[in-house]
Each structure stands twice: as C-alpha cells, then as structure tokens.
PDB file of N, CA and C in Angstrom:
ATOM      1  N   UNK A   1       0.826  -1.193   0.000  1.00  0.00           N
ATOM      2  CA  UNK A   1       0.000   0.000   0.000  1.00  0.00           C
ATOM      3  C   UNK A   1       0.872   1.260   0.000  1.00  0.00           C
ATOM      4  N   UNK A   2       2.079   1.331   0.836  1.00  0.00           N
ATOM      5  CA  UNK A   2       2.460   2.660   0.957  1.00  0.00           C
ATOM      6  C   UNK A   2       2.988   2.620  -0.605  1.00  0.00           C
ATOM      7  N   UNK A   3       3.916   1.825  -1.390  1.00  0.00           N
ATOM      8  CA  UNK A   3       4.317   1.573  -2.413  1.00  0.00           C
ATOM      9  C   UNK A   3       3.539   2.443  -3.381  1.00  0.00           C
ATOM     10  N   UNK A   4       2.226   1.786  -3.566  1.00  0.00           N
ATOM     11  CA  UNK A   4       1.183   2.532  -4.563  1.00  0.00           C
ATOM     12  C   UNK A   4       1.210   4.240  -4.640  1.00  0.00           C
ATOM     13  N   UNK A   5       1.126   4.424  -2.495  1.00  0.00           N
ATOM     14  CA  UNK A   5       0.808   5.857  -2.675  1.00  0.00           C
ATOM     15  C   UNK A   5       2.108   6.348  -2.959  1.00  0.00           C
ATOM     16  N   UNK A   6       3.466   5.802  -2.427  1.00  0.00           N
ATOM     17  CA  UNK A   6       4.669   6.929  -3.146  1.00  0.00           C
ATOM     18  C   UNK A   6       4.477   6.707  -4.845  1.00  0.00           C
ATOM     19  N   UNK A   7       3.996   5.669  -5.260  1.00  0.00           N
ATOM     20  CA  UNK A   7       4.263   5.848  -7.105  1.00  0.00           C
ATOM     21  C   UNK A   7       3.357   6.659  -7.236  1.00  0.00           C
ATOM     22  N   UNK A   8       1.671   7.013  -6.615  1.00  0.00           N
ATOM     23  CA  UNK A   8       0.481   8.333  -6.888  1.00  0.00           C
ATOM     24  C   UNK A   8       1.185   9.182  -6.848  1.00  0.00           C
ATOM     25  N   UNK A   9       1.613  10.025  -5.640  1.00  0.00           N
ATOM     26  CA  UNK A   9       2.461  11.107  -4.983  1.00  0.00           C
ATOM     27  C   UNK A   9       3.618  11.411  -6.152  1.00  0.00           C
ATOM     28  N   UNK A  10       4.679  10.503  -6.842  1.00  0.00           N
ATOM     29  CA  UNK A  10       5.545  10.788  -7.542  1.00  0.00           C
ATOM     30  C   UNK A  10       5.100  11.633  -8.820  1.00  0.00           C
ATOM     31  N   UNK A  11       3.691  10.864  -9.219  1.00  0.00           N
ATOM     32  CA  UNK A  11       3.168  11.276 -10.472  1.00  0.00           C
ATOM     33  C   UNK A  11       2.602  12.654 -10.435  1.00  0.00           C
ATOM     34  N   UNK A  12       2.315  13.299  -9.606  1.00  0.00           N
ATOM     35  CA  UNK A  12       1.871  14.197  -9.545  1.00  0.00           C
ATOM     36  C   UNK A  12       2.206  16.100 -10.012  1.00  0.00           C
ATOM     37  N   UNK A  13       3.608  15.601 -10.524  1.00  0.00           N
ATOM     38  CA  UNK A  13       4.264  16.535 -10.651  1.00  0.00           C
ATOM     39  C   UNK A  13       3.977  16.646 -12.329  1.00  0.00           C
ATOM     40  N   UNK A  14       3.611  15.558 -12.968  1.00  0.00           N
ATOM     41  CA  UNK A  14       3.697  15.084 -14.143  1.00  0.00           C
ATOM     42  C   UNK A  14       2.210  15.714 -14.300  1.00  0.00           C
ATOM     43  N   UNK A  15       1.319  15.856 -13.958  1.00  0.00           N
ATOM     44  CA  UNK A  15       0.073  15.906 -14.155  1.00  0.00           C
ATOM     45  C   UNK A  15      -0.151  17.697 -13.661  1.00  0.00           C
ATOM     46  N   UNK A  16       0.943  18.191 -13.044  1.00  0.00           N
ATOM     47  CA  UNK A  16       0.958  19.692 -12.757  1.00  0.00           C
ATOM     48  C   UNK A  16       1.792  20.219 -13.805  1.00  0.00           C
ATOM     49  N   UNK A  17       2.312  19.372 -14.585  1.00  0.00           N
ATOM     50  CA  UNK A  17       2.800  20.126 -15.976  1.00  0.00           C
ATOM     51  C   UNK A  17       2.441  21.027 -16.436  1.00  0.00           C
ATOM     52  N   UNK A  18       3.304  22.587 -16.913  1.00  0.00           N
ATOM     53  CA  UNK A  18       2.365  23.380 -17.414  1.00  0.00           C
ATOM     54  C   UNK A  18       3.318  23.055 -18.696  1.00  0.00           C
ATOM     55  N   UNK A  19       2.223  23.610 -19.564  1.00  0.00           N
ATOM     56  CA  UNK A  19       2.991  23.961 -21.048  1.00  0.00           C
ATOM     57  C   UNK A  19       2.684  24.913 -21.696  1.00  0.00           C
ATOM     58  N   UNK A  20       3.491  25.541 -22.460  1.00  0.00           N
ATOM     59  CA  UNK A  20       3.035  26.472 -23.456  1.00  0.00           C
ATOM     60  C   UNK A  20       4.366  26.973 -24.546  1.00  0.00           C
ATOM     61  N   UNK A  21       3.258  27.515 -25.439  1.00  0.00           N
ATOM     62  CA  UNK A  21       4.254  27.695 -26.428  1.00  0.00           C
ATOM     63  C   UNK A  21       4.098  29.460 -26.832  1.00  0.00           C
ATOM     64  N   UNK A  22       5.491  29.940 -27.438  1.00  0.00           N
ATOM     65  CA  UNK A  22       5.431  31.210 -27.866  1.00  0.00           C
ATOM     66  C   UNK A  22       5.475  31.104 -29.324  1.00  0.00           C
ATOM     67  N   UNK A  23       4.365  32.009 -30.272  1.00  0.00           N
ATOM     68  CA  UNK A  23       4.612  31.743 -31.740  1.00  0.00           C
ATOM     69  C   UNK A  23       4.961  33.456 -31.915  1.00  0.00           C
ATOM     70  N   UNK A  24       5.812  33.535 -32.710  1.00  0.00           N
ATOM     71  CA  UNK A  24       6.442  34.545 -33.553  1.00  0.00           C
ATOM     72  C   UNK A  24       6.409  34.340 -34.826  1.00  0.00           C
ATOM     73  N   UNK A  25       5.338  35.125 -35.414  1.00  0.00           N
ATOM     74  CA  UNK A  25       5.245  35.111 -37.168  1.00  0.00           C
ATOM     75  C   UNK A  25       5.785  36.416 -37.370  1.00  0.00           C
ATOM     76  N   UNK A  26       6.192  36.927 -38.724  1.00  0.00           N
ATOM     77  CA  UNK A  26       6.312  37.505 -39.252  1.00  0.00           C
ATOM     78  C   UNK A  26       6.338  37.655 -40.879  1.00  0.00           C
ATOM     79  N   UNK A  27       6.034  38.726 -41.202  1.00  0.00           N
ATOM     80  CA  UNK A  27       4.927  38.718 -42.308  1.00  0.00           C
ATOM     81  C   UNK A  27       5.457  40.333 -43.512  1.00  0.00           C
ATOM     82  N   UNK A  28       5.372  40.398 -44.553  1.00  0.00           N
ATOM     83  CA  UNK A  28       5.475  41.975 -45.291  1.00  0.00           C
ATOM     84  C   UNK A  28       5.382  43.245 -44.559  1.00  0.00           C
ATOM     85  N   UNK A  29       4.210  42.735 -43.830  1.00  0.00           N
ATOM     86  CA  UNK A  29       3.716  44.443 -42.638  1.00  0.00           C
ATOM     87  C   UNK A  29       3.585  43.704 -41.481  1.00  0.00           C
ATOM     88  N   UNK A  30       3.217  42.938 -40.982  1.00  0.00           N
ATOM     89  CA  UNK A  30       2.942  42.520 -39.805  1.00  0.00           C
ATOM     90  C   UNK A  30       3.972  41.504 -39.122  1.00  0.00           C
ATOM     91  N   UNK A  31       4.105  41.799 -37.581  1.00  0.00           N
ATOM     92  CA  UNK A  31       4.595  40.990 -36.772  1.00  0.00           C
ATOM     93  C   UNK A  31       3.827  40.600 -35.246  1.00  0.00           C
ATOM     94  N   UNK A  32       3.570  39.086 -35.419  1.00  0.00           N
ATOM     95  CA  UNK A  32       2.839  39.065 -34.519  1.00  0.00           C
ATOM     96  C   UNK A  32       3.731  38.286 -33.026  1.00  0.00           C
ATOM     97  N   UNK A  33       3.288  38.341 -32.134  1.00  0.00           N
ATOM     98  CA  UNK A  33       3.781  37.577 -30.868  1.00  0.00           C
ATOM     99  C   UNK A  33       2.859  37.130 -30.284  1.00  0.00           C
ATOM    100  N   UNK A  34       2.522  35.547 -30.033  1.00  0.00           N
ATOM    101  CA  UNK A  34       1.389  35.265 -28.920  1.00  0.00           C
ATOM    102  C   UNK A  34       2.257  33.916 -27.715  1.00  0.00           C
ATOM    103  N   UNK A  35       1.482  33.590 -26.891  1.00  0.00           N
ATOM    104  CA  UNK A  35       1.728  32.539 -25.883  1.00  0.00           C
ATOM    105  C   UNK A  35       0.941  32.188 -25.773  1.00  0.00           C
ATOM    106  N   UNK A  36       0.441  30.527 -26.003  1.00  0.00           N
ATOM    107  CA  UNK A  36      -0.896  29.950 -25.257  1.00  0.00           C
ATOM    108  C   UNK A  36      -0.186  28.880 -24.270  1.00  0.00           C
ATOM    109  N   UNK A  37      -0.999  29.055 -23.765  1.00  0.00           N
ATOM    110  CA  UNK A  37      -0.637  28.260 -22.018  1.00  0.00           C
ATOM    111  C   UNK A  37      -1.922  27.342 -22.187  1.00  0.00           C
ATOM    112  N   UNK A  38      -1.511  26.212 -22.351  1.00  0.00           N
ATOM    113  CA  UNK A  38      -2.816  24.890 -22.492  1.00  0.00           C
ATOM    114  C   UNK A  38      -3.069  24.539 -20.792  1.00  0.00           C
ATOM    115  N   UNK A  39      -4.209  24.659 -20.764  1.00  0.00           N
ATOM    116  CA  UNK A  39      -5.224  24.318 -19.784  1.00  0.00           C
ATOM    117  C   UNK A  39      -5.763  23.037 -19.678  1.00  0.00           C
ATOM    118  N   UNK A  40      -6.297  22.340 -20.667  1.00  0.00           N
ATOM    119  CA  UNK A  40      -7.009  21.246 -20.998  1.00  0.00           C
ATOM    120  C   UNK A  40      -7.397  20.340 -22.031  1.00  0.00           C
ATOM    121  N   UNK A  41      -6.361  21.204 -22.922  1.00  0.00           N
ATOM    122  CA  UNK A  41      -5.602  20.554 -24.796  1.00  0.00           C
ATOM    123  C   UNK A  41      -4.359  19.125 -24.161  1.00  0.00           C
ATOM    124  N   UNK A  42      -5.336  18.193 -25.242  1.00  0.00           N
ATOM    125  CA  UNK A  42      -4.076  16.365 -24.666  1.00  0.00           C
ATOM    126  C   UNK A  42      -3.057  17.371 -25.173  1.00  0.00           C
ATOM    127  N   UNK A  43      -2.106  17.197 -24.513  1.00  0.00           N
ATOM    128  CA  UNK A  43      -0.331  17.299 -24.807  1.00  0.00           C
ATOM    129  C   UNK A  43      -0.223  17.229 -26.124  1.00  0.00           C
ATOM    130  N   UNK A  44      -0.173  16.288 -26.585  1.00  0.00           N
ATOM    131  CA  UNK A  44      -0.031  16.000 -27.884  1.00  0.00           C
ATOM    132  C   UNK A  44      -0.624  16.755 -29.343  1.00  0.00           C
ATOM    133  N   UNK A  45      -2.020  16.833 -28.828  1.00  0.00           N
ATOM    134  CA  UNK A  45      -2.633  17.918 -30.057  1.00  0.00           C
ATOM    135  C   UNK A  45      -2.181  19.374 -29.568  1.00  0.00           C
ATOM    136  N   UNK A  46      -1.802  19.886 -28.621  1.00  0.00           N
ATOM    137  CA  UNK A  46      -1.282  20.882 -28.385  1.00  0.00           C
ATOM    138  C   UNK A  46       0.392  21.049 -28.982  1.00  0.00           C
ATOM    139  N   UNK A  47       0.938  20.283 -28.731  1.00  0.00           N
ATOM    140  CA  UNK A  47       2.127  20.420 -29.339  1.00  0.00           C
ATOM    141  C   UNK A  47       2.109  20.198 -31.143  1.00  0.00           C
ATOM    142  N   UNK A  48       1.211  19.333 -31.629  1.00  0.00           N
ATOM    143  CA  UNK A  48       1.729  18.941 -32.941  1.00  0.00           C
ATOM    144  C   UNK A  48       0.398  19.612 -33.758  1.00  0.00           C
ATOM    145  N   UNK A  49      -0.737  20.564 -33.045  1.00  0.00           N
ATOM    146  CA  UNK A  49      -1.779  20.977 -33.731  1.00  0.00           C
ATOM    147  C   UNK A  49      -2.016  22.433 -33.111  1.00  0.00           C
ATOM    148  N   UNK A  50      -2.293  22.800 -32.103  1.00  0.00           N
ATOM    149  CA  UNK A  50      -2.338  24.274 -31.564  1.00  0.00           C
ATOM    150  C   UNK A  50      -0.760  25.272 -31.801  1.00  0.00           C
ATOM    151  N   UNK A  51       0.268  24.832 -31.849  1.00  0.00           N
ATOM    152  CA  UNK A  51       1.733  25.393 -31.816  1.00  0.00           C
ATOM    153  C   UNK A  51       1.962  25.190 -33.142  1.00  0.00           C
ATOM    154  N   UNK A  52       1.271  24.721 -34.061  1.00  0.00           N
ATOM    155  CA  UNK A  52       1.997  24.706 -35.429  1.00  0.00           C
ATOM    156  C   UNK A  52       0.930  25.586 -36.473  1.00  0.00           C
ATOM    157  N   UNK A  53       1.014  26.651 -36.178  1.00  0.00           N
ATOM    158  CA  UNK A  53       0.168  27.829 -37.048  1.00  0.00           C
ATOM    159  C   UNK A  53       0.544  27.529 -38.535  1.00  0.00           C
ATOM    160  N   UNK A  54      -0.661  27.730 -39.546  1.00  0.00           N
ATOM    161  CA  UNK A  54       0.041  27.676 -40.954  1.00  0.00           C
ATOM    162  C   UNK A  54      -0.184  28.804 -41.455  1.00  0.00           C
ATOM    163  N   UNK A  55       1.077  30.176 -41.146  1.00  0.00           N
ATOM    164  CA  UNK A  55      -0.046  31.077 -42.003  1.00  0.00           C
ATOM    165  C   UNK A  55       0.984  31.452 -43.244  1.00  0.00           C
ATOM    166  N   UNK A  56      -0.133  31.452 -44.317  1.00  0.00           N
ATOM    167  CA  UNK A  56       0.717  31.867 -45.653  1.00  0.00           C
ATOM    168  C   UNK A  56       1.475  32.605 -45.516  1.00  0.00           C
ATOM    169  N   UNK A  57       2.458  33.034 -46.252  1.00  0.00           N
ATOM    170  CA  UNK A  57       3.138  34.757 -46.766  1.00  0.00           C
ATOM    171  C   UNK A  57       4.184  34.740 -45.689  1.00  0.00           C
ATOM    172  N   UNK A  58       4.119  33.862 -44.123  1.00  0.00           N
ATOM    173  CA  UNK A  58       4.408  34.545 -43.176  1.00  0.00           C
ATOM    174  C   UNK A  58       5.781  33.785 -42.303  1.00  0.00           C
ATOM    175  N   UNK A  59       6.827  33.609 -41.636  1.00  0.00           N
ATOM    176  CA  UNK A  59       7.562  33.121 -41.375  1.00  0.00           C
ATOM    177  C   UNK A  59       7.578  32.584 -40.051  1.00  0.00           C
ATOM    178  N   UNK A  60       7.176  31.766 -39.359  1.00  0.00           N
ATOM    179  CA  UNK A  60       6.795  31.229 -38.313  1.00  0.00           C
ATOM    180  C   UNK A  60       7.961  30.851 -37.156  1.00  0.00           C
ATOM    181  N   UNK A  61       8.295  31.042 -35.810  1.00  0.00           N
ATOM    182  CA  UNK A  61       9.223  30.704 -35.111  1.00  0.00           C
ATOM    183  C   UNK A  61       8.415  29.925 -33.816  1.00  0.00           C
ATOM    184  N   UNK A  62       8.436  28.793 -33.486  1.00  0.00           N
ATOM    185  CA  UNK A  62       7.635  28.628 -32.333  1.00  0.00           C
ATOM    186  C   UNK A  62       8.929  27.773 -31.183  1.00  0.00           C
ATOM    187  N   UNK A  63       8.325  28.640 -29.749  1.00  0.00           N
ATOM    188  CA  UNK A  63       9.289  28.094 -28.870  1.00  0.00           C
ATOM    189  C   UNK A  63       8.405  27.527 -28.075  1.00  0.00           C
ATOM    190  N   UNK A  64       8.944  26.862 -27.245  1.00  0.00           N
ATOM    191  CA  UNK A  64       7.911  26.056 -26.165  1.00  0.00           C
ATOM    192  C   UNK A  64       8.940  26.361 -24.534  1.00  0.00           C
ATOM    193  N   UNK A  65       7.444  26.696 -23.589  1.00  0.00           N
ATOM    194  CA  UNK A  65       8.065  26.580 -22.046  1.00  0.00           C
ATOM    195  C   UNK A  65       7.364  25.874 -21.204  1.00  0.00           C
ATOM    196  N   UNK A  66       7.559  25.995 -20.088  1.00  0.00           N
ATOM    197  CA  UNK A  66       6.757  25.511 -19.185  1.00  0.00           C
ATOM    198  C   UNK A  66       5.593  26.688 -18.599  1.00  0.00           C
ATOM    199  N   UNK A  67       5.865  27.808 -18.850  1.00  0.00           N
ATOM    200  CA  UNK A  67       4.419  28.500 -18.985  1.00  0.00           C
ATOM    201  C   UNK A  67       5.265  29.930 -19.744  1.00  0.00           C
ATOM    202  N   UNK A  68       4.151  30.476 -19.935  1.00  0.00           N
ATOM    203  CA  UNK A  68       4.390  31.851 -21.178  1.00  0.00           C
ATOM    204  C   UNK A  68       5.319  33.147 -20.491  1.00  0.00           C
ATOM    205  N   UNK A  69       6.057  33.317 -20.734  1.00  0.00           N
ATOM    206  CA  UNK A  69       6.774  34.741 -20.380  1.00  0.00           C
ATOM    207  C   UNK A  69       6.326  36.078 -19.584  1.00  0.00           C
ATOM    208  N   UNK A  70       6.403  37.067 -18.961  1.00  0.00           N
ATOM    209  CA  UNK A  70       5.900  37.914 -18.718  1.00  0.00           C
ATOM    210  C   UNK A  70       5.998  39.019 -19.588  1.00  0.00           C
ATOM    211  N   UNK A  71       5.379  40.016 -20.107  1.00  0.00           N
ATOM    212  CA  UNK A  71       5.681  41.115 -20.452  1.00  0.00           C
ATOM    213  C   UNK A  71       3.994  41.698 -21.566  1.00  0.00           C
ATOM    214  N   UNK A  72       3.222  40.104 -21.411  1.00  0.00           N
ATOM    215  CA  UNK A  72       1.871  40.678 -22.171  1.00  0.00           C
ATOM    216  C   UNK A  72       1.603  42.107 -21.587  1.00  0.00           C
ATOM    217  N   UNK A  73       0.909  42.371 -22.861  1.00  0.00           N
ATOM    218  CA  UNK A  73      -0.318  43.448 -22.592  1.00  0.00           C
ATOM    219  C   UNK A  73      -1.617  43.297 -22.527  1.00  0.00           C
ATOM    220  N   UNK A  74      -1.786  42.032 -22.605  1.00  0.00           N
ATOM    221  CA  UNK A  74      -3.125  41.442 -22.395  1.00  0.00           C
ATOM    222  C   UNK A  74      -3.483  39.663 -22.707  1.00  0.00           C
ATOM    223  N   UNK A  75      -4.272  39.581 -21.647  1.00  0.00           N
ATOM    224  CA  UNK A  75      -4.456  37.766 -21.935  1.00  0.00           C
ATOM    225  C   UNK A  75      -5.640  37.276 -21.635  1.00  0.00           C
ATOM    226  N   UNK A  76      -6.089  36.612 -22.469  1.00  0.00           N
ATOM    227  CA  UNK A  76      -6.779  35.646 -22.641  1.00  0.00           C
ATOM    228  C   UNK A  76      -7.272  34.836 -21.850  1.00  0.00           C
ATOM    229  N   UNK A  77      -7.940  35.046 -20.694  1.00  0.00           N
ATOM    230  CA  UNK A  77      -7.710  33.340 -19.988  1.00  0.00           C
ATOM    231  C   UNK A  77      -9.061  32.646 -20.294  1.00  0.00           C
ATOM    232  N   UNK A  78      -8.528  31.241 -20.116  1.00  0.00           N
ATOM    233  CA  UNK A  78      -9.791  30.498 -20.489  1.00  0.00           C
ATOM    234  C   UNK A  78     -10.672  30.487 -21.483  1.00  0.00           C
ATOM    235  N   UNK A  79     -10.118  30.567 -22.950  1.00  0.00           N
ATOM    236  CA  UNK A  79     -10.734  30.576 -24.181  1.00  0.00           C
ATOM    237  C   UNK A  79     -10.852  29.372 -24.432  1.00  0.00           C
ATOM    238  N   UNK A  80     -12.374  29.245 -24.829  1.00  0.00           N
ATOM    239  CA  UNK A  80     -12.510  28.288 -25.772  1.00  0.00           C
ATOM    240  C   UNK A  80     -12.135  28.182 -26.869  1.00  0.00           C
ATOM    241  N   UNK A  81     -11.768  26.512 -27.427  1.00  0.00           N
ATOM    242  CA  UNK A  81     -10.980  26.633 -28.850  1.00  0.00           C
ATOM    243  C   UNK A  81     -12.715  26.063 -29.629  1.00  0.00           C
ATOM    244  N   UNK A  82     -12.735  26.539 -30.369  1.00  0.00           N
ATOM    245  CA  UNK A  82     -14.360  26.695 -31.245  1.00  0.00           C
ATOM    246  C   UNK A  82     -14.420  25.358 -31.313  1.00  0.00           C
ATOM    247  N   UNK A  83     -15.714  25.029 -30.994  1.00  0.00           N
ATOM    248  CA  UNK A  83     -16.298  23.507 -31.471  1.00  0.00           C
ATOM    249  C   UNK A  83     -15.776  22.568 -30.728  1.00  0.00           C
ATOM    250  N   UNK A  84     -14.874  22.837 -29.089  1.00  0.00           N
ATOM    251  CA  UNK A  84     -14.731  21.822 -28.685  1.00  0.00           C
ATOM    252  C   UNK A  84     -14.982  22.092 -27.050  1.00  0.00           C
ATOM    253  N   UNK A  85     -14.279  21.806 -26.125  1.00  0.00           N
ATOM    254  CA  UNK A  85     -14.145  21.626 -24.700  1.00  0.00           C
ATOM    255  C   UNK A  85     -13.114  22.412 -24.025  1.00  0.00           C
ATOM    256  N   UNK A  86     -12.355  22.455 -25.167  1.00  0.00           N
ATOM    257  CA  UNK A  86     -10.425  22.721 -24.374  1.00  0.00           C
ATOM    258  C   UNK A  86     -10.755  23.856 -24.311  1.00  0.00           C
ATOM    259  N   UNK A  87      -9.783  24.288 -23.356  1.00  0.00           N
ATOM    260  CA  UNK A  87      -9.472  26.629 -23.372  1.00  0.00           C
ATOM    261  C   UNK A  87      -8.177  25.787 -22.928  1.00  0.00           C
ATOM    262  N   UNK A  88      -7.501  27.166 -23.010  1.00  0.00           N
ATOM    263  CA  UNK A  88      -6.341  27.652 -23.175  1.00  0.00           C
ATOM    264  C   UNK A  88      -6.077  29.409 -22.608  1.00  0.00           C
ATOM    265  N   UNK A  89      -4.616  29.560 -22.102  1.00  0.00           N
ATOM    266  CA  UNK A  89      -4.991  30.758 -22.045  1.00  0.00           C
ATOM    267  C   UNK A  89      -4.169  31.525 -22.919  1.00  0.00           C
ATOM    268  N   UNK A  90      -4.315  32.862 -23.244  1.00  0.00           N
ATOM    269  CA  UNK A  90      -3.550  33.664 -24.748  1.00  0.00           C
ATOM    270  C   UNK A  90      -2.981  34.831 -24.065  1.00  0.00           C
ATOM    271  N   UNK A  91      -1.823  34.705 -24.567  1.00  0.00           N
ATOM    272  CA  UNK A  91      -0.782  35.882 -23.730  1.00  0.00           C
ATOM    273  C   UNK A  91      -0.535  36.833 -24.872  1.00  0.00           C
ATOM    274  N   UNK A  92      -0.630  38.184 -25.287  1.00  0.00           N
ATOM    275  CA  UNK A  92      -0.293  39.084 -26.761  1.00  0.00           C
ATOM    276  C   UNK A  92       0.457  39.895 -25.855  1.00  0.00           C
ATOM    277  N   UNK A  93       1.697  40.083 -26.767  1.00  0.00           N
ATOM    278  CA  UNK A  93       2.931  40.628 -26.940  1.00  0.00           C
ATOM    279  C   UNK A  93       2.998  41.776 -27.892  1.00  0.00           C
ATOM    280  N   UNK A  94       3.176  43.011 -27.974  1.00  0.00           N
ATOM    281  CA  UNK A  94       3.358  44.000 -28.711  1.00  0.00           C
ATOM    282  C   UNK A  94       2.871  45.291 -28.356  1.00  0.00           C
ATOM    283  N   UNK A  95       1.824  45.150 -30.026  1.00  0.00           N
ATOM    284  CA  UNK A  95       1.041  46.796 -29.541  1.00  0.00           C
ATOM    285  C   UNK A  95       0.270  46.792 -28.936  1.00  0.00           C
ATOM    286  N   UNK A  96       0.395  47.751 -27.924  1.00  0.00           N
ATOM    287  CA  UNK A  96      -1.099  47.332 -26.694  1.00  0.00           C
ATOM    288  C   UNK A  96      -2.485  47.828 -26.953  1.00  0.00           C
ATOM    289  N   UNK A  97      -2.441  48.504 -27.621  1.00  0.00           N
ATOM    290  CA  UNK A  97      -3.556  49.240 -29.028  1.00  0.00           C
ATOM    291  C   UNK A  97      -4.194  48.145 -29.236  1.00  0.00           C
ATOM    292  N   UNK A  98      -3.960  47.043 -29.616  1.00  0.00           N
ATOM    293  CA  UNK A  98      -4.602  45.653 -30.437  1.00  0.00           C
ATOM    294  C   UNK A  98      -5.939  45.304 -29.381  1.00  0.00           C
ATOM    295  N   UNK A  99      -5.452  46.211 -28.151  1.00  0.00           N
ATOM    296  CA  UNK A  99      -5.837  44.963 -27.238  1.00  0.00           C
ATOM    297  C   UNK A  99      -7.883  45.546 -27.585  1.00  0.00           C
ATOM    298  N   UNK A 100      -7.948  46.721 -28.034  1.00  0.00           N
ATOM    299  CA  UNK A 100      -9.654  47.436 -28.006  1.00  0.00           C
ATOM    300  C   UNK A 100     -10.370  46.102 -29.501  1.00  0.00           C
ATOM    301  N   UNK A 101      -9.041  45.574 -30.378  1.00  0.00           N
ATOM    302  CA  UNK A 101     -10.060  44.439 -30.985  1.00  0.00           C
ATOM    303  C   UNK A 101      -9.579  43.085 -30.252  1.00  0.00           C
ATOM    304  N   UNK A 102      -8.664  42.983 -29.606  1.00  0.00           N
ATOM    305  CA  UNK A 102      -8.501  41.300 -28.693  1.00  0.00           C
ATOM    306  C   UNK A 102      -9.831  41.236 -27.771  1.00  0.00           C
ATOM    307  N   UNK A 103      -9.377  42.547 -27.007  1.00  0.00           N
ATOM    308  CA  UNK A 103     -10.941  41.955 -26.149  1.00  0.00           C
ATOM    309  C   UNK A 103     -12.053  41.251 -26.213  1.00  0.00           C
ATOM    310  N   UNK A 104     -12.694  42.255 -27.392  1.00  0.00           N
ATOM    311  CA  UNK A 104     -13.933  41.572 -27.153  1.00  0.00           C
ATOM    312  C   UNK A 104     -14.212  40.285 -28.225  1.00  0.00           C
ATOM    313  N   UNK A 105     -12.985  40.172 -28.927  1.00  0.00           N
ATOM    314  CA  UNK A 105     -12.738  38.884 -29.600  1.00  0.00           C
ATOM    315  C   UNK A 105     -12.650  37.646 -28.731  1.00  0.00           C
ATOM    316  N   UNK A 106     -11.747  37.894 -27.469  1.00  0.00           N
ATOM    317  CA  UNK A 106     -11.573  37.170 -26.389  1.00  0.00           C
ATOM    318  C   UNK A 106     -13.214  36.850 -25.787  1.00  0.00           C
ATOM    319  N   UNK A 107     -13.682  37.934 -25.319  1.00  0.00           N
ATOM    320  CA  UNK A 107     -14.870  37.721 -24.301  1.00  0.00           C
ATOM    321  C   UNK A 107     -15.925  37.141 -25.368  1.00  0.00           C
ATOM    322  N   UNK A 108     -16.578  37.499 -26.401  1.00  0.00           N
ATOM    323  CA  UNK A 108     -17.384  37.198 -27.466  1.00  0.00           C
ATOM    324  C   UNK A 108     -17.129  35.253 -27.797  1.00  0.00           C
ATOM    325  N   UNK A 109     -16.127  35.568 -28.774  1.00  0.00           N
ATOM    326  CA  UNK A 109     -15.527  34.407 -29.607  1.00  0.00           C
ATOM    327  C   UNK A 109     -15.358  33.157 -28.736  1.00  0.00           C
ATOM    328  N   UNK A 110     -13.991  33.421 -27.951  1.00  0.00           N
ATOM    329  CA  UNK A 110     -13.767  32.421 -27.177  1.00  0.00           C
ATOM    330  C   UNK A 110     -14.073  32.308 -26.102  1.00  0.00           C
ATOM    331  N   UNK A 111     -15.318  33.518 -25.259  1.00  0.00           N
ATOM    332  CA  UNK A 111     -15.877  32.990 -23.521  1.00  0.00           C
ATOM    333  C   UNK A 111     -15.054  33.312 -22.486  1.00  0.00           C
ATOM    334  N   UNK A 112     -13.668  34.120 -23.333  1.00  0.00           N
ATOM    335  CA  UNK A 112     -12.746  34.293 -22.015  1.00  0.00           C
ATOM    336  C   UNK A 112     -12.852  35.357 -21.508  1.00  0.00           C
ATOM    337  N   UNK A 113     -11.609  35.789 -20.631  1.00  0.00           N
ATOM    338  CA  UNK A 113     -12.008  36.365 -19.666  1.00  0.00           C
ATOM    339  C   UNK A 113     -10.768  37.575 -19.585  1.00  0.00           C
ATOM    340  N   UNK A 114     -10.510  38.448 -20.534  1.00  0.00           N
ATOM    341  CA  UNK A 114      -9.703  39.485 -21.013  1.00  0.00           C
ATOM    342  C   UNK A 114      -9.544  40.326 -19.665  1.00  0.00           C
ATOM    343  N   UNK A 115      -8.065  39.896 -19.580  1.00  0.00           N
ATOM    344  CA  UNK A 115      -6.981  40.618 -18.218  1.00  0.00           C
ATOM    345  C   UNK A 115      -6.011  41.334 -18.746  1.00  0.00           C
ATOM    346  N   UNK A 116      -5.767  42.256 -18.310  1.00  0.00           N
ATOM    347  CA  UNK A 116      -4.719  43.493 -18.675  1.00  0.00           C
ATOM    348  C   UNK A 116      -3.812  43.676 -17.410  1.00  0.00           C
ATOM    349  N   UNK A 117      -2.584  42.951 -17.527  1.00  0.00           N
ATOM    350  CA  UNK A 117      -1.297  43.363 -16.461  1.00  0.00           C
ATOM    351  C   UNK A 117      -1.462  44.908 -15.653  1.00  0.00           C
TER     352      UNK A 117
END
C-alpha cells in the first residue's frame, strides 16, 4: 500500500505540468507575438496541432516553455478553442492598441475572460 501511494504522490508533478508555447510570425507588414498556455488541450494535439500555425506569406518561429513569459499586454484566460471543450490561455505581446479588438474577440468568440497586467 504505501508503495502505490509513493508511485500516486511521484506522479503528480507530471500531471501539474504546465505547457506552453510562444509563436512569432512575421509577415510583409505585420509581426505578430502570442503565448498559449494549455489548460485542458491532450499534450499531444497541443504540441503537434495548436503550436503549429500555418499562415501563408508569413515566417513562423515557435518556442515552447513551461508557462508563457511575462511582459503581455493582455491575456486571454480560459478561451474556448471553437467547437470543442479545451481553453487555453492567450498571452499578446506588442502593440497594446490591439488589445480594443482582442478583447472583445476574447470575451465574445472564445468565452474568455480578457486581463490586462
């Protein structure tokens, strides 16, 4: 019995995993910066389907941490990803201007819950 609970107890650190990834596109006119911090995306479609943006025209850099950086100007928490269950939360990096159309893209679209540092 104690056996079981030190192998529960060990695992637990594994299951407090955070993850997230930073994407950096850049584009003719535009440069974007985001962080999503997965909440409730399997590992797996998060790494090989949420972190791999396809956007035309545009040059893509994606890093991965154990949670998103500081320095947003605004985030996301708890967005729904359309048509399913998962949220995630969205960290934007840049112009802080963006944030009068993130908002209510955030609160509307994805249900979240738009925080400003």
């Amino acid at each position: 019995m104690r056996v079981w609970i030190a192998l529960c107890l060990s695992a637990l650190p594994l299951l407090a995993q955070a993850e997230a990834c930073v994407v950096h596109s850049k584009g003719a006119q535009v440069e974007v910066k985001v962080c999503q911090q997965n909440r409730t995306i399997p590992a797996s479609l998060f790494h090989d389907g949420f972190c791999q943006p396809q956007l035309t025209g545009q040059t893509v850099d994606v890093s991965y941490a154990e949670q998103c950086p500081s320095g947003a100007f605004g985030v996301c928490r708890n967005a729904h990803v359309s048509g399913s269950a998962y949220q995630q939360d969205i960290h934007y990096y840049g112009v802080a201007t963006d944030a009068r159309l993130l908002k209510p893209a955030c609160e509307q679209q994805s249900k979240g819950v738009w925080m400003a540092p």
